[in-house]
Every structure is written in structure tokens, then in C-alpha cells.
Protein backbone atom coordinates (compact mmCIF):
# COMPACT_ATOMS: atom_id res chain seq x y z
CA UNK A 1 159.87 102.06 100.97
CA UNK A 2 157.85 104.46 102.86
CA UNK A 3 154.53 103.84 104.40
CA UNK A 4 152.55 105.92 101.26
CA UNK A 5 154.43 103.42 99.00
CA UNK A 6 152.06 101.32 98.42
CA UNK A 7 152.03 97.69 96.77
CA UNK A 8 150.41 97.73 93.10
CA UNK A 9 148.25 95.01 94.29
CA UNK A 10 144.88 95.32 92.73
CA UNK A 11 141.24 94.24 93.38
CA UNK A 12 139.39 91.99 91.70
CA UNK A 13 136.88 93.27 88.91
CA UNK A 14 133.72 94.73 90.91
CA UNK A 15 130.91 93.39 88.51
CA UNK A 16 128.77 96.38 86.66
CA UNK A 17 125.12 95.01 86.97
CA UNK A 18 123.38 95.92 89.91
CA UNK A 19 126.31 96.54 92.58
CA UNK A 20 125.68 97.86 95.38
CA UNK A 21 127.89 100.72 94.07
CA UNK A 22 125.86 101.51 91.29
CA UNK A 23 122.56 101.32 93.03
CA UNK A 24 123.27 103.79 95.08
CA UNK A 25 124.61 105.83 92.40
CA UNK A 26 122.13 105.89 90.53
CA UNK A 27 119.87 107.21 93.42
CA UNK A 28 122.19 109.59 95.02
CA UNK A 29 121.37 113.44 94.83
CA UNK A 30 124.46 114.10 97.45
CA UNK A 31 126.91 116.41 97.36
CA UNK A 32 130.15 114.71 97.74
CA UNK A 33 131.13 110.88 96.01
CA UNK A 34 131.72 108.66 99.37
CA UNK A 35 133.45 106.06 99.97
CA UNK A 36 133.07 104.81 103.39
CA UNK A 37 136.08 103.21 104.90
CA UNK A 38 134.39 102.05 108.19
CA UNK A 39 131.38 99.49 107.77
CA UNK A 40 130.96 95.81 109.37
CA UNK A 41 129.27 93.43 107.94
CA UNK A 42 127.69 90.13 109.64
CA UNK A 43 124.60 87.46 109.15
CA UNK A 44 124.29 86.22 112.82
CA UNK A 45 122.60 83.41 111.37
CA UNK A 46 125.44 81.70 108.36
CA UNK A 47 128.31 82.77 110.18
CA UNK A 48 129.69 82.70 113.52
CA UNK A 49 128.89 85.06 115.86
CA UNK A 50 129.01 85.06 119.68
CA UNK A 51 125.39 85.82 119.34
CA UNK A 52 124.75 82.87 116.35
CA UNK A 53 123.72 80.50 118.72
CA UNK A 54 120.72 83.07 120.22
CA UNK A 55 119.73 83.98 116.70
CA UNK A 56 119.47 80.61 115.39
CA UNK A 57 117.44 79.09 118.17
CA UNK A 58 115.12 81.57 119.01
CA UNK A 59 115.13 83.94 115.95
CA UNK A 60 111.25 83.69 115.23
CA UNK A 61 111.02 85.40 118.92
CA UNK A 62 112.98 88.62 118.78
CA UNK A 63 111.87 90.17 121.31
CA UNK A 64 113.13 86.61 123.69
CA UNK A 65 116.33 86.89 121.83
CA UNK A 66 116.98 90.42 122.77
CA UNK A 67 116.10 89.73 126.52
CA UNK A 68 118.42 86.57 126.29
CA UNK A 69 121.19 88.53 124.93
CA UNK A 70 120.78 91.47 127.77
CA UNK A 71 120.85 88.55 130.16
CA UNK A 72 124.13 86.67 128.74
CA UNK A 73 126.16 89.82 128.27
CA UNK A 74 127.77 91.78 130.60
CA UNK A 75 126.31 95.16 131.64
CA UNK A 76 129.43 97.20 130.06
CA UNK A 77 129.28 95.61 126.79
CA UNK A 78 125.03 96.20 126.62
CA UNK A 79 125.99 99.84 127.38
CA UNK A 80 128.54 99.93 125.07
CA UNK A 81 126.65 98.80 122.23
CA UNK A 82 123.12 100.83 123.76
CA UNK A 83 120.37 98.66 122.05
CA UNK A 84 121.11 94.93 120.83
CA UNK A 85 119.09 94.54 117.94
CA UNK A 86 121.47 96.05 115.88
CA UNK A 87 124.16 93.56 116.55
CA UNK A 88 121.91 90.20 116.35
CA UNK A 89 119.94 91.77 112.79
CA UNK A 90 122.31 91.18 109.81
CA UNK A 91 123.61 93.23 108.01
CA UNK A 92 124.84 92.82 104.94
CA UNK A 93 125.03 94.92 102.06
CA UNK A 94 121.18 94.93 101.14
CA UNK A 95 120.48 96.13 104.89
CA UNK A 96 123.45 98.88 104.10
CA UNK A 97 122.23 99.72 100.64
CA UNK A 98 118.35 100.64 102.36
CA UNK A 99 120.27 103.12 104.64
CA UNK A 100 122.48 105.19 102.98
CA UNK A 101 119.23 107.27 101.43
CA UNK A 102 120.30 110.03 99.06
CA UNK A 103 123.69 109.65 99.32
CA UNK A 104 126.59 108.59 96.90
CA UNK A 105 128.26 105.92 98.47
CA UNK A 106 129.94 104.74 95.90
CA UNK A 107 132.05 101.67 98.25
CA UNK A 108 132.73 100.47 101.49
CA UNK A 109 135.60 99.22 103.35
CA UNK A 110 134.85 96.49 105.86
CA UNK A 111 136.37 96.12 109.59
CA UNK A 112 136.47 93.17 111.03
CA UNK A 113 133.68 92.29 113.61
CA UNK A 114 133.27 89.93 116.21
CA UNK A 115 133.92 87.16 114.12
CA UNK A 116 134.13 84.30 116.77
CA UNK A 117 135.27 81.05 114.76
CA UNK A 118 137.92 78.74 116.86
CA UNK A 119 141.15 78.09 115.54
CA UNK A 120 144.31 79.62 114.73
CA UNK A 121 142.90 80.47 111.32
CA UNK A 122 139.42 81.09 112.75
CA UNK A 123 139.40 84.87 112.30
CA UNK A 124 140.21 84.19 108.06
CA UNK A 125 137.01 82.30 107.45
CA UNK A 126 135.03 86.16 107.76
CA UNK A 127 137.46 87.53 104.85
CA UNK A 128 136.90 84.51 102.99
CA UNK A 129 133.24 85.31 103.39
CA UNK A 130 132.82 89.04 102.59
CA UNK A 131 135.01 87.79 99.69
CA UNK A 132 132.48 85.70 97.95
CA UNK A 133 129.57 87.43 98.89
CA UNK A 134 127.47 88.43 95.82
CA UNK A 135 128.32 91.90 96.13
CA UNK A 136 131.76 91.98 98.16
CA UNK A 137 133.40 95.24 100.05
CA UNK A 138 136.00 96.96 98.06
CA UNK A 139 138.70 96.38 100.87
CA UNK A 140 138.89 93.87 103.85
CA UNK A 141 140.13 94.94 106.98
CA UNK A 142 140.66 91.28 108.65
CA UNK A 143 141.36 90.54 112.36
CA UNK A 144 144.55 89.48 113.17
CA UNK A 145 146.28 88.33 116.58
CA UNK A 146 149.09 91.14 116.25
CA UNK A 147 151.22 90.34 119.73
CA UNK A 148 151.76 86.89 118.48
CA UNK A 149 154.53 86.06 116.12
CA UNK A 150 153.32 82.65 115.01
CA UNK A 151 150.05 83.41 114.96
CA UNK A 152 149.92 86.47 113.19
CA UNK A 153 151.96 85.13 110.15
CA UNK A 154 150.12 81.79 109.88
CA UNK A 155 146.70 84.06 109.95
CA UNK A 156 148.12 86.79 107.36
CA UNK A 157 148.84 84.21 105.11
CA UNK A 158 145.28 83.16 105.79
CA UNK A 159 143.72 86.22 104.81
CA UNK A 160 146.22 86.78 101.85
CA UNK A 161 145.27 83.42 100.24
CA UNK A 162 141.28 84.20 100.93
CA UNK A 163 141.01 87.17 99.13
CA UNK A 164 142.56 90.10 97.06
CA UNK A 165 140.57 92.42 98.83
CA UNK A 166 142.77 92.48 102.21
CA UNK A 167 144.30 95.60 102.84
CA UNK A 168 145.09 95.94 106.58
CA UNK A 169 144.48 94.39 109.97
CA UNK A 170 142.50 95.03 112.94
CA UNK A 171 143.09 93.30 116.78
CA UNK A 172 140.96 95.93 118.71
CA UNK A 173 143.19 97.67 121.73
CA UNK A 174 140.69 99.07 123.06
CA UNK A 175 140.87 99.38 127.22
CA UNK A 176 139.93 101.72 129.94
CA UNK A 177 140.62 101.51 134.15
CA UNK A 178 137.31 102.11 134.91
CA UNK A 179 135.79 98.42 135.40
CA UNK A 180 132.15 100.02 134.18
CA UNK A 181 133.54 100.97 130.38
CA UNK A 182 134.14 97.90 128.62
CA UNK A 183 137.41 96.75 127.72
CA UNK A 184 138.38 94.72 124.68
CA UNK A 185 141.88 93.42 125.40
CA UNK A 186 143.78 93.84 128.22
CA UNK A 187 145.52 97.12 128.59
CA UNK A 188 149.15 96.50 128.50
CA UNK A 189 149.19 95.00 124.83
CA UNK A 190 149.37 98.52 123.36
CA UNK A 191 152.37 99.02 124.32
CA UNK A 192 154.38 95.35 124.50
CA UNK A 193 157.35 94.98 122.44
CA UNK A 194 155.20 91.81 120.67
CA UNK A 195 152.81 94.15 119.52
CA UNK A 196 155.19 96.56 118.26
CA UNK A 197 156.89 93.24 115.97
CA UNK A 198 153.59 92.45 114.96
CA UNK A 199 152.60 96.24 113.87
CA UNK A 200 155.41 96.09 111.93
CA UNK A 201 154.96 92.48 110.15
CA UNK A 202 152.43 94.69 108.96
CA UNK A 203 154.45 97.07 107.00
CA UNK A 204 156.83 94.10 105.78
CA UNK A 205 153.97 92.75 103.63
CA UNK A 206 152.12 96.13 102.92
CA UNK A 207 149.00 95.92 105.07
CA UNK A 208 147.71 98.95 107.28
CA UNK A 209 147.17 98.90 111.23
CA UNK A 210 143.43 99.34 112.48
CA UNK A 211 144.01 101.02 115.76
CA UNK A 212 141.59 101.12 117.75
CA UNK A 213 141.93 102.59 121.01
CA UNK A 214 140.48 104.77 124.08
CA UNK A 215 141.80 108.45 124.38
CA UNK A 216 143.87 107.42 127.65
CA UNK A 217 145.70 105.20 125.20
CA UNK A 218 146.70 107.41 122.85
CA UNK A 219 150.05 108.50 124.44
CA UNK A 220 150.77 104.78 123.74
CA UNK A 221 149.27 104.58 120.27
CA UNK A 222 151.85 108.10 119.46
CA UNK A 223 155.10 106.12 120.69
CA UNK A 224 154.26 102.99 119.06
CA UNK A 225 153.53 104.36 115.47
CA UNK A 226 157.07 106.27 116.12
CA UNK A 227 158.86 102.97 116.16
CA UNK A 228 157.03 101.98 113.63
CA UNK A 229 157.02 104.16 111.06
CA UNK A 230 157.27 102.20 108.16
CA UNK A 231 153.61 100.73 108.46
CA UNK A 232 150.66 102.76 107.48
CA UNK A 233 148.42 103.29 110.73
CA UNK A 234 144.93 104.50 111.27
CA UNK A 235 143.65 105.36 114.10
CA UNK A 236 139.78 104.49 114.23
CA UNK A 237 137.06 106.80 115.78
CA UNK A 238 139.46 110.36 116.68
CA UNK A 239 140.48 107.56 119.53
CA UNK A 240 136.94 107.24 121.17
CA UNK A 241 137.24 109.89 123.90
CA UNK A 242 134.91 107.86 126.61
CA UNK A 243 132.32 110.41 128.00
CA UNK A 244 133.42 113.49 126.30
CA UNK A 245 130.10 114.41 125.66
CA UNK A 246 128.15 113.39 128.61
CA UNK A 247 127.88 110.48 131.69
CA UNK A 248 129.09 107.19 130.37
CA UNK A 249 129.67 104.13 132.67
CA UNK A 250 130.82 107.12 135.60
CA UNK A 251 132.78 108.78 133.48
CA UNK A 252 132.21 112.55 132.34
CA UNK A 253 129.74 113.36 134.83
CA UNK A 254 130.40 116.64 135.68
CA UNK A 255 131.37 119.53 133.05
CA UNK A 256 134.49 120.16 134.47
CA UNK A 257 135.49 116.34 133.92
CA UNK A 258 133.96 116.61 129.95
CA UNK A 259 136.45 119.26 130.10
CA UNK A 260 139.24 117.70 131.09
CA UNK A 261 138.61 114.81 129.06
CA UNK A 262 138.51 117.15 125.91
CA UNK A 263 141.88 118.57 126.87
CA UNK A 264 143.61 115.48 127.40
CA UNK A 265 142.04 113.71 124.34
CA UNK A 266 143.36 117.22 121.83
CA UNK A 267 146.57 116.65 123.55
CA UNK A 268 146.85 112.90 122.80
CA UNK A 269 146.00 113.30 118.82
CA UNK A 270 148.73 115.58 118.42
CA UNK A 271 151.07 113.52 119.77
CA UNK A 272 149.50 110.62 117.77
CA UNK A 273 149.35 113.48 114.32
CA UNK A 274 152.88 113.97 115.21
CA UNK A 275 153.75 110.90 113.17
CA UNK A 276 153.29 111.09 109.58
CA UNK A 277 152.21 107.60 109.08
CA UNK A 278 149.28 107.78 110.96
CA UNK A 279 145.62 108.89 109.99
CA UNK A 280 142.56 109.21 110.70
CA UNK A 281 138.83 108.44 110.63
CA UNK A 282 136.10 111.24 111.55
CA UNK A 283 133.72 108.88 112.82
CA UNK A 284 132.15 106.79 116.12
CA UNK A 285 131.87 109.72 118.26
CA UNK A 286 127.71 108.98 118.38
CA UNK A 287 128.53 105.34 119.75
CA UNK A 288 126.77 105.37 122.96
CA UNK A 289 130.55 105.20 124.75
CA UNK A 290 131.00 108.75 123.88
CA UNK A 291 128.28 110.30 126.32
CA UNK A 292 125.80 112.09 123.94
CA UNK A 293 122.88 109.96 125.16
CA UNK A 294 121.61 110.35 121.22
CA UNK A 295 120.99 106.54 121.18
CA UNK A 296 118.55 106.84 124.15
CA UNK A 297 117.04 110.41 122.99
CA UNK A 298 116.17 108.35 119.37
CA UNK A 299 114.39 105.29 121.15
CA UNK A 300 112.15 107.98 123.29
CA UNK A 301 111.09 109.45 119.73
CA UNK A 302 113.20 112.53 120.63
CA UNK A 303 115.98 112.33 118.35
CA UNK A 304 118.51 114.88 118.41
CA UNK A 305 118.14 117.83 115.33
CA UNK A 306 120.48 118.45 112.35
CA UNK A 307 121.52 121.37 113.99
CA UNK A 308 122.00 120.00 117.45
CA UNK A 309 124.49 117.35 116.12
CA UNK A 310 126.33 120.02 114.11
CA UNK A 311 127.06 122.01 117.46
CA UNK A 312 127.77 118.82 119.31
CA UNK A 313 130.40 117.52 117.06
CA UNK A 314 131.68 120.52 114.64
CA UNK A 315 134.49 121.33 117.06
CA UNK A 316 135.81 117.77 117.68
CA UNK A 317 135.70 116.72 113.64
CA UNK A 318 137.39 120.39 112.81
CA UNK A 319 140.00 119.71 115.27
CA UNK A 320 141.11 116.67 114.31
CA UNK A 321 141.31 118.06 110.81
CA UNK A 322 143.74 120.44 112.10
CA UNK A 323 145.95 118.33 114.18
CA UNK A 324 145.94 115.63 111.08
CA UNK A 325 145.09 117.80 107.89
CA UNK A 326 142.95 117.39 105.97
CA UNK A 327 145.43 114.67 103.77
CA UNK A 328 145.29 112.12 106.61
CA UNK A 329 141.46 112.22 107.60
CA UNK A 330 138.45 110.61 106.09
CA UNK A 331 134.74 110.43 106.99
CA UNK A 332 133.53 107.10 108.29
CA UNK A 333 130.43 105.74 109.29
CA UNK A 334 130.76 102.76 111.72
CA UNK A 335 127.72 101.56 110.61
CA UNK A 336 125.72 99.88 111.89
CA UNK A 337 127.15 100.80 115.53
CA UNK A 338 126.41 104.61 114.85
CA UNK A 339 122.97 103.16 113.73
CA UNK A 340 121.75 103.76 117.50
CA UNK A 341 122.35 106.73 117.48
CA UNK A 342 121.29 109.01 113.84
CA UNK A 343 120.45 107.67 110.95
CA UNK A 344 122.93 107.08 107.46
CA UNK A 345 121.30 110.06 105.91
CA UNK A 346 121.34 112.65 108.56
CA UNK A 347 124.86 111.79 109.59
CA UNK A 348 126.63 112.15 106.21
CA UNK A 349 124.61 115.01 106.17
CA UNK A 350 126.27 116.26 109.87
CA UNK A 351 129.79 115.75 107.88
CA UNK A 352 129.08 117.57 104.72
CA UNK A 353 127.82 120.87 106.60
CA UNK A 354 130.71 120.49 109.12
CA UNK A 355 133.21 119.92 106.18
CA UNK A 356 131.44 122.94 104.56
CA UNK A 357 132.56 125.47 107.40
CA UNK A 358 136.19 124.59 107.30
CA UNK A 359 136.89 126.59 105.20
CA UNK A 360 138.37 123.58 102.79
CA UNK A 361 138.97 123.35 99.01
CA UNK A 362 136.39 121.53 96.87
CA UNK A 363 139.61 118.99 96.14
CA UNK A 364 140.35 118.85 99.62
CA UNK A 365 136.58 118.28 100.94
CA UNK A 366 136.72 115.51 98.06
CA UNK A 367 139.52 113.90 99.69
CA UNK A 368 137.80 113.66 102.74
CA UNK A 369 134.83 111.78 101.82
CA UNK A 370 136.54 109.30 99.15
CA UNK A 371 140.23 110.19 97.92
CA UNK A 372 141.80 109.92 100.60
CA UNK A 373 140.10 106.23 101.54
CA UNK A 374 140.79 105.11 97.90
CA UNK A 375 144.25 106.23 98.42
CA UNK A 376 145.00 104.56 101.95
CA UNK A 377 143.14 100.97 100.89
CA UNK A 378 144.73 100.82 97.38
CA UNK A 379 141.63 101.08 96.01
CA UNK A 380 140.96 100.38 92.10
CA UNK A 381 137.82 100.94 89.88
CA UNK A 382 137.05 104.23 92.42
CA UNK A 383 136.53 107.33 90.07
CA UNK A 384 133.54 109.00 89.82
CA UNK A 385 131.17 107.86 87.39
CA UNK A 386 128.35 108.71 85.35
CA UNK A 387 124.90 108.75 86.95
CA UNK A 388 124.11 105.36 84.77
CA UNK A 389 127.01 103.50 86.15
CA UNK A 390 128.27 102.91 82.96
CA UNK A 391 131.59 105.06 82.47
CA UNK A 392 133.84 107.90 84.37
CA UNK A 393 131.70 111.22 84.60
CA UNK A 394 131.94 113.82 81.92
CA UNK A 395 134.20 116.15 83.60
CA UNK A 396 133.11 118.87 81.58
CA UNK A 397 129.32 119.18 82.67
């Protein structure tokens, strides 16, 4: 079986009254269907977060909460994430549903998020969760130990029992040499042989890879999907070139080093494109990590223009449609992360003009901002509907 072969699992029935799904349909005036493949979802204060013990104590103080939380965390990790209220605030999919605005977002696909309970089968208490929320993702993306044999099967069974809804895994590999960028995970599990059996455990039972890395990892991310290529990988956030677009944490601080950055991070995704089971999501370059300084510019009232983000990130999102094509990419938001930075509306807006100029087919710019999710989650109950919610569209009108 290859890695497009997918299982016929198939989600559980996504009720028709008052869904998320259909609220926002039934508001939407955008261009494009979307279904985002890239949200996290989290209550600080009924699950377990490392921040759940701040939030519960002090919540009716924000403002104390927010100067704990700078004061507990390490200065890399505050940078990385640029302004903390946006981890310790829910958000579920109410919070979500206020944000997207006038766009059709017609699902979401969770990643896992900092979910801190103990225990070998800590991490599947957060699928169980999003599972019996009122108004549940369409696909789970759960965390899973991935370098760890005995682990990793006890905590896939885990998942599989806790919902229908799980459709790949996510143990962040993120890691850079400069002690100033925050690392998730120590740098050499990229590329152990445990992580390589555990990537492809994956394929075994039908579940995707989450990568997550740096762009100084993606040499290793390229020869591990080679050995691997009977698991379905995607690579999150183009790889998360650190500083590409301005200072961050020392990197990128002169234009010549942006430069060389940008070289070395176009050079990685083709090696990465090279394999066919890889893809990739057009999203988390605004993430403060990135070096645009839009997260700061937005909290000084100066937010960056429609225009101005266009420029900054056309030629990135249109190159990684080339290296990948436009079959292996799909829009993402990362919110709330990218919430920092631009807002739900204006940044689907950002990927609909830069889509737009690429000179794609209407079926192809389609794929981008929903086929091509619905195909790589297994998604079910995903065609375009009428404006009602009641029934597929009338494809003649």
C-alpha cells in the first residue's frame, strides 16, 4: 500500500444543528470553501496545561497572570510565542468561530498542543477531549512519543480507542544551535534510527507524521521521509525558517544573513519535495520566530497593511507551491499562534490574493484551501454545501 492509500476509516456523524461548520457557513461571503488543517485547541482552565495552574489561581487578575507567566517561562519561549495572553485565554471552538469573520471555514483539523498530563497515556486524555467536545474537530492530530517503541504503541492505541477522529501524530522536532531560539526537543532525535521505527509505526496503522521542524533541520527531515516512504508526512509551517524575515533571538540580523537563510531554507524544501510522500502546509511564517516583527507592529496599533503582508510573504508561499505543487500544499492557519500577529480575516485574505497570482486553476486553488486537507485527513461529510447547511450546493448556479 502506498502512502495515498488511505484506510476507509470514517468519522463519526458531525451533527447538522448549529456546528460550528454551519455557522460559519452560513455567514461566509469568501471566495474559496476552507478547511483549515492547522488549529489548536485548549481551555487552560478544564484541562491540563503547563499554564493551568496560573490560570486557575489567579484568573480573575489577568493582568498578574500574564506577569507570572513572563516570570516562570524562559525568555526564548516568551519570544517565541510574542504576547502570552493568547496561550493562557482558551480557545475553543466558540473563540475560533468569532475569528474567522467572512470566511467559509467549513472544518478544522486540530494539532496537538501542549497538553501536559503525566503518564504514559497522558498525552491521549486531549484527543479524548476534543472528541467529546460539543462541537468536535473533524480530524485529531494527537501527540505521540515517536522515538520510543513501547511508548508510542501503548499511546497509539490510546488515541485509537479515544476517538475516530485520529488521523496522524505530532512529537514536535523542533531545535535550533542558537541557545536564544527556543528548542522543543533535543536536536539529534530527528534523525535517530528510533525515530525513524516510530515514523514508520505510523504508516503500519495508517496515521500521518506532523513534522515539525526548523529550516536547519530539513536536510534531516528529506532523508528520513526517504526511508520512510510508506508513511504520509507533512511538514508543518514551509519548516519555520527562523529569522528569514527580520532579527529573531540574533538570528537574521543583517540582510545578507536573511539572505542566506532564504537560500538555504529553498534548498532544504526541495530536498524535503523530493519525496513524494511528503506535503505541505502554507502557514506559521507570521509566528513571531520568523522575524517580521508583525506581532509587535499590531500591539503598537501599527499593524502591518494587506498589501505589505502580500509583498512580505507572496514569494515564500509561491515557492513552496513550486517545489511541492500545488497537489501536496494546503493553507493553514496556526491559529491562535498566528493570532499575534494578523487577524483570521486578513490572513485568509493574504492567501486568497497570493493564490490568485499563481497563475492556478480554479480546481487547483480549490485544492489548496480544502481538497487537498480533506484528502490527506480522510476526511468525510466535506463537500460544499448549500448556504443553509442543509444539503451539497447546487452545482449548477
Amino acid at each position: 500500500m502506498t502512502s495515498s492509500d488511505h484506510g476507509a476509516h470514517h468519522l463519526p456523524s458531525v451533527p447538522r444543528s448549529l456546528t460550528l461548520n454551519d455557522q460559519l457557513r452560513m455567514t461566509s461571503t469568501s471566495r474559496h470553501r476552507i478547511i483549515d488543517p492547522h488549529v489548536h485547541l485548549w481551555d487552560p482552565r478544564t484541562t491540563p496545561r503547563q499554564v493551568s495552574p496560573l490560570v486557575r489561581l489567579f484568573g480573575r487578575w489577568p493582568s498578574l497572570v500574564e506577569r507570572l507567566a513572563r516570570m516562570a517561562t524562559p525568555q526564548p519561549l516568551v519570544d517565541f510565542v510574542g504576547a502570552t495572553d493568547y496561550v493562557l485565554d482558551a480557545h475553543l471552538p466558540a473563540d475560533f468561530r468569532a475569528d474567522v469573520g467572512h470566511h467559509d471555514v467549513q472544518g478544522i483539523v486540530h494539532v496537538e498542543a501542549d497538553w501536559s498530563a503525566r503518564g504514559v497515556l497522558g498525552p491521549v486524555g486531549e484527543t479524548r477531549w476534543l472528541d467529546r467536545l460539543d462541537d468536535p474537530p473533524l480530524a485529531i492530530v494527537g501527540h505521540a512519543v515517536i522515538d520510543d517503541a513501547a511508548t508510542l504503541e501503548a499511546q497509539l492505541d490510546g488515541h485509537s480507542a479515544a476517538s475516530g477522529r485520529l488521523r496522524g501524530i505530532r512529537d514536535s522536532m523542533a531545535a535550533h544551535p542558537d541557545e536564544r531560539v527556543h528548542s522543543w526537543t533535543e536536536a539529534s532525535r530527528l534523525g535517530s534510527d528510533e525515530t525513524r521505527a516510530g515514523v514508520a509505526a505510523l504508516g503500519e496503522r495508517q496515521l500521518t507524521f506532523e513534522a515539525w521542524c526548523y529550516s536547519n533541520q530539513l536536510d534531516e527531515l528529506a532523508d528520513l521521509a526517504a526511508d520512510v516512504p510508506m508513511t504520509s508526512i507533512m511538514l508543518d509551517h514551509i519548516g519555520t525558517p527562523v529569522g528569514v524575515g527580520g532579527p529573531y533571538g540574533g538570528v537574521g540580523e543583517t540582510a545578507a544573513e536573511r539572505e542566506r537563510i532564504c537560500d538555504a531554507w529553498y534548498a532544504g524544501l526541495e530536498r524535503v519535495a523530493a519525496n513524494p510522500n511528503v506535503h505541505c502546509k502554507l502557514s506559521g511564517l507570521l509566528m513571531p520566530i520568523c522575524g517580521f516583527g508583525y506581532h509587535e507592529r499590531r500591539a503598537g496599533g501599527d499593524a502591518p497593511s494587506h498589501a505589505e503582508v502580500v509583498d512580505a510573504l507572496a514569494p515564500h508561499i509561491l515557492q513552496a507551491i513550486s517545489t511541492f505543487g500545488p497537489e501536496r500544499c494546503m493553507f493553514a492557519s496556526n491559529f491562535p499562534m498566528d493570532k499575534v500577529s494578523i487577524s483570521y480575516e486578513q490572513l485568509f485574505d493574504v492567501f486568497f490574493e497570493i493564490a490568485g497570482s499563481a497563475g492556478l486553476s480554479p480546481e487547483q486553488e480549490a485544492a489548496l484551501f480544502a481538497d487537498n486537507a480533506a484528502a490527506f485527513y480522510r476526511l468525510v461529510d466535506t463537500e460544499p454545501r448549500s448556504d443553509d447547511g442543509t444539503g451539497p450546493a447546487d452545482s449548477s448556479s
